[in-house]
PDB file of N, CA and C in Angstrom:
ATOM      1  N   UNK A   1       9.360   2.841  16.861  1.00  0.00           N
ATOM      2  CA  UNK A   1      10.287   3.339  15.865  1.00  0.00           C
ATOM      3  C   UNK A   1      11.215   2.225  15.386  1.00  0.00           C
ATOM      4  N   UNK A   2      12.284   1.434  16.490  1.00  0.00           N
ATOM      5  CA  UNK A   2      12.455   0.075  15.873  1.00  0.00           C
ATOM      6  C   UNK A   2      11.721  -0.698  14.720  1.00  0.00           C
ATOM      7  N   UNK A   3      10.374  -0.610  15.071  1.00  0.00           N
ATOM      8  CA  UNK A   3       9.352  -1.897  14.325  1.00  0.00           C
ATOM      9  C   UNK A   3       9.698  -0.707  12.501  1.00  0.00           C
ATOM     10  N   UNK A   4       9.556   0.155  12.402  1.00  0.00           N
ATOM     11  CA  UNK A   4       9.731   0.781  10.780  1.00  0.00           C
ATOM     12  C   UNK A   4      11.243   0.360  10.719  1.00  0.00           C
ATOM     13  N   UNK A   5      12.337   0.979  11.778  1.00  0.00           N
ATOM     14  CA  UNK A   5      13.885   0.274  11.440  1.00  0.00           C
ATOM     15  C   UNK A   5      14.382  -0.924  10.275  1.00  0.00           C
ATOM     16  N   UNK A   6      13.295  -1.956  11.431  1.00  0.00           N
ATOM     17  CA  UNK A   6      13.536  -3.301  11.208  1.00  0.00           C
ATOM     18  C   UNK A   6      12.558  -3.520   9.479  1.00  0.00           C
ATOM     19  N   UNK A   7      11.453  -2.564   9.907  1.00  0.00           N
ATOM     20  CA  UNK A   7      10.629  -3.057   8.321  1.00  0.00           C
ATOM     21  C   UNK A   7      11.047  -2.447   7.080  1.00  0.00           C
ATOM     22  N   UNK A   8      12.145  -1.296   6.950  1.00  0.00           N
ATOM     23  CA  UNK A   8      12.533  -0.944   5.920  1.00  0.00           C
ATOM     24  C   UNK A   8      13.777  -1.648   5.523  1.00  0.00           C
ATOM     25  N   UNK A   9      14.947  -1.698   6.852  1.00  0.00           N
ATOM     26  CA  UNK A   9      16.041  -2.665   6.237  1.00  0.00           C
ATOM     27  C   UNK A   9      15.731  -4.294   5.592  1.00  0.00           C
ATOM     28  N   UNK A  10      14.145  -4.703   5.990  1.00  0.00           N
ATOM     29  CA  UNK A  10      13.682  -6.028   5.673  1.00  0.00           C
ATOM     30  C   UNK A  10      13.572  -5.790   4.145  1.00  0.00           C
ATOM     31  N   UNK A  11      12.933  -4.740   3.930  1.00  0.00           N
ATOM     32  CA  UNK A  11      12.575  -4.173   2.280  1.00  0.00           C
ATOM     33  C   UNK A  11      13.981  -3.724   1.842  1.00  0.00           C
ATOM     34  N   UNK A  12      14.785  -3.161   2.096  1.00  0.00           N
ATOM     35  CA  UNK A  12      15.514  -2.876   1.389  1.00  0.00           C
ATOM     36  C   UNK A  12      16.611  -4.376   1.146  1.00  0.00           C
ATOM     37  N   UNK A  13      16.800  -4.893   2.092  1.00  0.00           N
ATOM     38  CA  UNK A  13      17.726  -6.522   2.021  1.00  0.00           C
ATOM     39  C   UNK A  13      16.615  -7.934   1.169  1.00  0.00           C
ATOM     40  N   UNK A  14      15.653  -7.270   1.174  1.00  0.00           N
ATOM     41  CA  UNK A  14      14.728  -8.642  -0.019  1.00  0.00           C
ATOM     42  C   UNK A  14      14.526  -8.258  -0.997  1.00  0.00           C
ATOM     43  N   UNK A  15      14.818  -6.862  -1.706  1.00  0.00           N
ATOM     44  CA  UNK A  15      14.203  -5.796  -2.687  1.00  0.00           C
ATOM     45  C   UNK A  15      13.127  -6.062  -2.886  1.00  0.00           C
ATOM     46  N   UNK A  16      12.195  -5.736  -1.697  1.00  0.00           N
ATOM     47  CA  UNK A  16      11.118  -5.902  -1.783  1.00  0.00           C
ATOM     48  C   UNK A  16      10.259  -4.370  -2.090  1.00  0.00           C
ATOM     49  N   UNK A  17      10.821  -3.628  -2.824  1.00  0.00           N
ATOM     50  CA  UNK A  17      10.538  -2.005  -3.099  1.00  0.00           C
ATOM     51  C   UNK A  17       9.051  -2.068  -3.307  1.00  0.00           C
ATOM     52  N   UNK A  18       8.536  -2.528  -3.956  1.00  0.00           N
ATOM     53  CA  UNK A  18       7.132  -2.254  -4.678  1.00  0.00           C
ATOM     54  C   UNK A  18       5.797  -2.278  -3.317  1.00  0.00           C
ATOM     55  N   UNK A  19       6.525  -2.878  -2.044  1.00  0.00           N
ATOM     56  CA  UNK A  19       5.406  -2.905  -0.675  1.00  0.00           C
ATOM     57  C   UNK A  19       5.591  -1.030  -0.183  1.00  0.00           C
ATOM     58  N   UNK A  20       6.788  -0.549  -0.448  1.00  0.00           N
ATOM     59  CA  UNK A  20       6.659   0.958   0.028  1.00  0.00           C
ATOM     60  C   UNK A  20       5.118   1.590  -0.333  1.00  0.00           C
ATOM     61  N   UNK A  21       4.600   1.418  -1.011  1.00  0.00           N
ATOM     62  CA  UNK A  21       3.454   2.360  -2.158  1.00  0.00           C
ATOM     63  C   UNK A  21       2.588   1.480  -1.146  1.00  0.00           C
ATOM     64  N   UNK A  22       2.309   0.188  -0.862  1.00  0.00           N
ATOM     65  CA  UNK A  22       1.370  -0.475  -0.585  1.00  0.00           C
ATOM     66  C   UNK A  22       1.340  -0.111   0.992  1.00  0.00           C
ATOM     67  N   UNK A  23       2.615  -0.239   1.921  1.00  0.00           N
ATOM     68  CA  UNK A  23       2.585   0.209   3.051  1.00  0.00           C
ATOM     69  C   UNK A  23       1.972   1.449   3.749  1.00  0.00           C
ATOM     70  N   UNK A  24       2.547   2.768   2.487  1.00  0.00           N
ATOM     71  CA  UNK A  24       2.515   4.263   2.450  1.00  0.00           C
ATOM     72  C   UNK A  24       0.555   4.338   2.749  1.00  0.00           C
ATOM     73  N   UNK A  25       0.119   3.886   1.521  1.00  0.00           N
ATOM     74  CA  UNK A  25      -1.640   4.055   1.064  1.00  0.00           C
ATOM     75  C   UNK A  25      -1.954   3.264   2.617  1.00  0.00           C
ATOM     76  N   UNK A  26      -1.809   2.095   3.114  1.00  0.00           N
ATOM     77  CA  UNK A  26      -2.140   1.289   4.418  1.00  0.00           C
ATOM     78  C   UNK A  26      -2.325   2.524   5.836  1.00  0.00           C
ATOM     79  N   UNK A  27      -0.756   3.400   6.001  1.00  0.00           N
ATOM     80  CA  UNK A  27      -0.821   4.139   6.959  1.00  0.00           C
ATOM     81  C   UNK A  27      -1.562   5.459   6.512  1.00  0.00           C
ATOM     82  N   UNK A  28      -1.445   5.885   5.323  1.00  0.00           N
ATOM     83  CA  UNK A  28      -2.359   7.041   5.268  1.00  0.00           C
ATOM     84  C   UNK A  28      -4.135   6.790   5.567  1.00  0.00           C
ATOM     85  N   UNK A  29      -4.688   5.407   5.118  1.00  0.00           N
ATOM     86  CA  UNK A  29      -5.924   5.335   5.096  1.00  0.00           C
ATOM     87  C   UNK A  29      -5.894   5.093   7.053  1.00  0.00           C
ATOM     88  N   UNK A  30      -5.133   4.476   7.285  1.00  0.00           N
ATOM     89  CA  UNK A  30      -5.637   4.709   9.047  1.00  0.00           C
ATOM     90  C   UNK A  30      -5.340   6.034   9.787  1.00  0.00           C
ATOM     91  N   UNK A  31      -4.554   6.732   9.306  1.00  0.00           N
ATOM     92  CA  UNK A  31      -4.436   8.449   9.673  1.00  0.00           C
ATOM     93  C   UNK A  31      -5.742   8.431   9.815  1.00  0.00           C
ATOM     94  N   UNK A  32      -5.993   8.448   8.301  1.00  0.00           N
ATOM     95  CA  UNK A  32      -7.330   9.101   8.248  1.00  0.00           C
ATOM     96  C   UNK A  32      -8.909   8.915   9.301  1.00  0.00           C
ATOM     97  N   UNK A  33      -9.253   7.118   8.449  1.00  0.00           N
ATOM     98  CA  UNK A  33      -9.836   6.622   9.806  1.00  0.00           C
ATOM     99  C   UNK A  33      -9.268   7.296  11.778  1.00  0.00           C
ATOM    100  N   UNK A  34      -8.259   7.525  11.782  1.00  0.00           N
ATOM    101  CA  UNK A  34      -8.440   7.967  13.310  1.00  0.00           C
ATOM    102  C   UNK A  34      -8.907   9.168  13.349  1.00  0.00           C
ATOM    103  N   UNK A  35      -8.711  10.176  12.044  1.00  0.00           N
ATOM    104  CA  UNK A  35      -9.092  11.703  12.730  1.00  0.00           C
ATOM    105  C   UNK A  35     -10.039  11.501  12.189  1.00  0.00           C
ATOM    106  N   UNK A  36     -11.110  10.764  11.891  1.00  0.00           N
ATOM    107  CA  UNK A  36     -12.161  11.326  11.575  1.00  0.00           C
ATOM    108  C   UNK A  36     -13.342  10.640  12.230  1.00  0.00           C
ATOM    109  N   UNK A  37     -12.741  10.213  13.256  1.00  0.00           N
ATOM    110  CA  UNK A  37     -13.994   9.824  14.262  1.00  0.00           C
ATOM    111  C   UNK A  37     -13.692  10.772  15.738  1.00  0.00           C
ATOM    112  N   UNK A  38     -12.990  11.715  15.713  1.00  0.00           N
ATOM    113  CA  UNK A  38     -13.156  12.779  16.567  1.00  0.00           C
ATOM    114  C   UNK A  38     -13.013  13.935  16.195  1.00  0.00           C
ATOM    115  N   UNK A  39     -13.714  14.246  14.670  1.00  0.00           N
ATOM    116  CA  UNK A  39     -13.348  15.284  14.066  1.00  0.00           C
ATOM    117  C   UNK A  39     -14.977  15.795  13.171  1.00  0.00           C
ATOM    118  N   UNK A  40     -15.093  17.457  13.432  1.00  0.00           N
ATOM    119  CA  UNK A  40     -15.884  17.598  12.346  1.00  0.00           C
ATOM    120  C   UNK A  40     -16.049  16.992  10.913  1.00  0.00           C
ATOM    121  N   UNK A  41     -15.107  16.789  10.496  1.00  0.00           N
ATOM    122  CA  UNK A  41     -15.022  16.137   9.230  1.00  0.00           C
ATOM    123  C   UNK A  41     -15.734  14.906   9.137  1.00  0.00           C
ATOM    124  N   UNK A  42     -15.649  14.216   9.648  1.00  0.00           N
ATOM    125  CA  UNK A  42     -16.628  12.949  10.063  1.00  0.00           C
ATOM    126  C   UNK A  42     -17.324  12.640   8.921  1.00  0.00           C
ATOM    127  N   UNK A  43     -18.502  13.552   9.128  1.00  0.00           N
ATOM    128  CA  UNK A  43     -19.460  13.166   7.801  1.00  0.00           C
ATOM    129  C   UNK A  43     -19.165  13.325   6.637  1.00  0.00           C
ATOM    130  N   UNK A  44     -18.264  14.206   5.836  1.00  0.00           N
ATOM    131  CA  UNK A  44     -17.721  14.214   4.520  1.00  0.00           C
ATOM    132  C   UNK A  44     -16.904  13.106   4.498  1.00  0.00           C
ATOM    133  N   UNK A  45     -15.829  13.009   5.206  1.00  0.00           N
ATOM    134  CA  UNK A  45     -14.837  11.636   4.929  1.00  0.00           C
ATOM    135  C   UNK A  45     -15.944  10.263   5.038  1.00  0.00           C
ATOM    136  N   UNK A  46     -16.867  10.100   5.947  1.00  0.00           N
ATOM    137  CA  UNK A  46     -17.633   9.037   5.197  1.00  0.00           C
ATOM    138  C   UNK A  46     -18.585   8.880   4.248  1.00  0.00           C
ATOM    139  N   UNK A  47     -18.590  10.151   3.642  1.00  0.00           N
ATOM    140  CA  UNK A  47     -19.380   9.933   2.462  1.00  0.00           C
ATOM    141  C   UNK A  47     -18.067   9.545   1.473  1.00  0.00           C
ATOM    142  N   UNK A  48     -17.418   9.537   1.191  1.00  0.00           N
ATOM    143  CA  UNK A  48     -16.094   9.271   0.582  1.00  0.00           C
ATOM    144  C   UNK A  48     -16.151   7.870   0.282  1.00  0.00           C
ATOM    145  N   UNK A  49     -16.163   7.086   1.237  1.00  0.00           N
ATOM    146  CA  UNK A  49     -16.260   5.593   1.730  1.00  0.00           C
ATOM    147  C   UNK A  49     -17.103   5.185   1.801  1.00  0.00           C
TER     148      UNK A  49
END
C-alpha cells in the first residue's frame, strides 16, 4: 500500500497525470490475466487475446 502512496504523490509532485490512464489499463490487464488462469472463463478471455 506504501508502494501506490509513494507512486501517486510521485505523479501528483511531477504532474505527471497522463501515466494514471496508462497505470489504470497496466493493473486491469493483470487482474485479468490472474483470474483467468483459474477460472472457467479461461477460454473466452483467450480468445480475446
Amino acid at each position: 500500500m506504501e508502494f501506490l502512496k509513494e507512486l501517486f504523490r510521485f505523479l501528483k509532485t511531477r504532474k505527471k497525470f497522463w501515466m494514471i490512464p496508462l497505470i489504470l489499463i497496466l493493473l486491469f490487464l493483470a487482474l485479468v490475466i490472474a483470474l483467468s488462469g483459474a477460472s472457467a472463463l479461461a477460454p473466452f478471455i483467450y480468445t480475446i487475446f
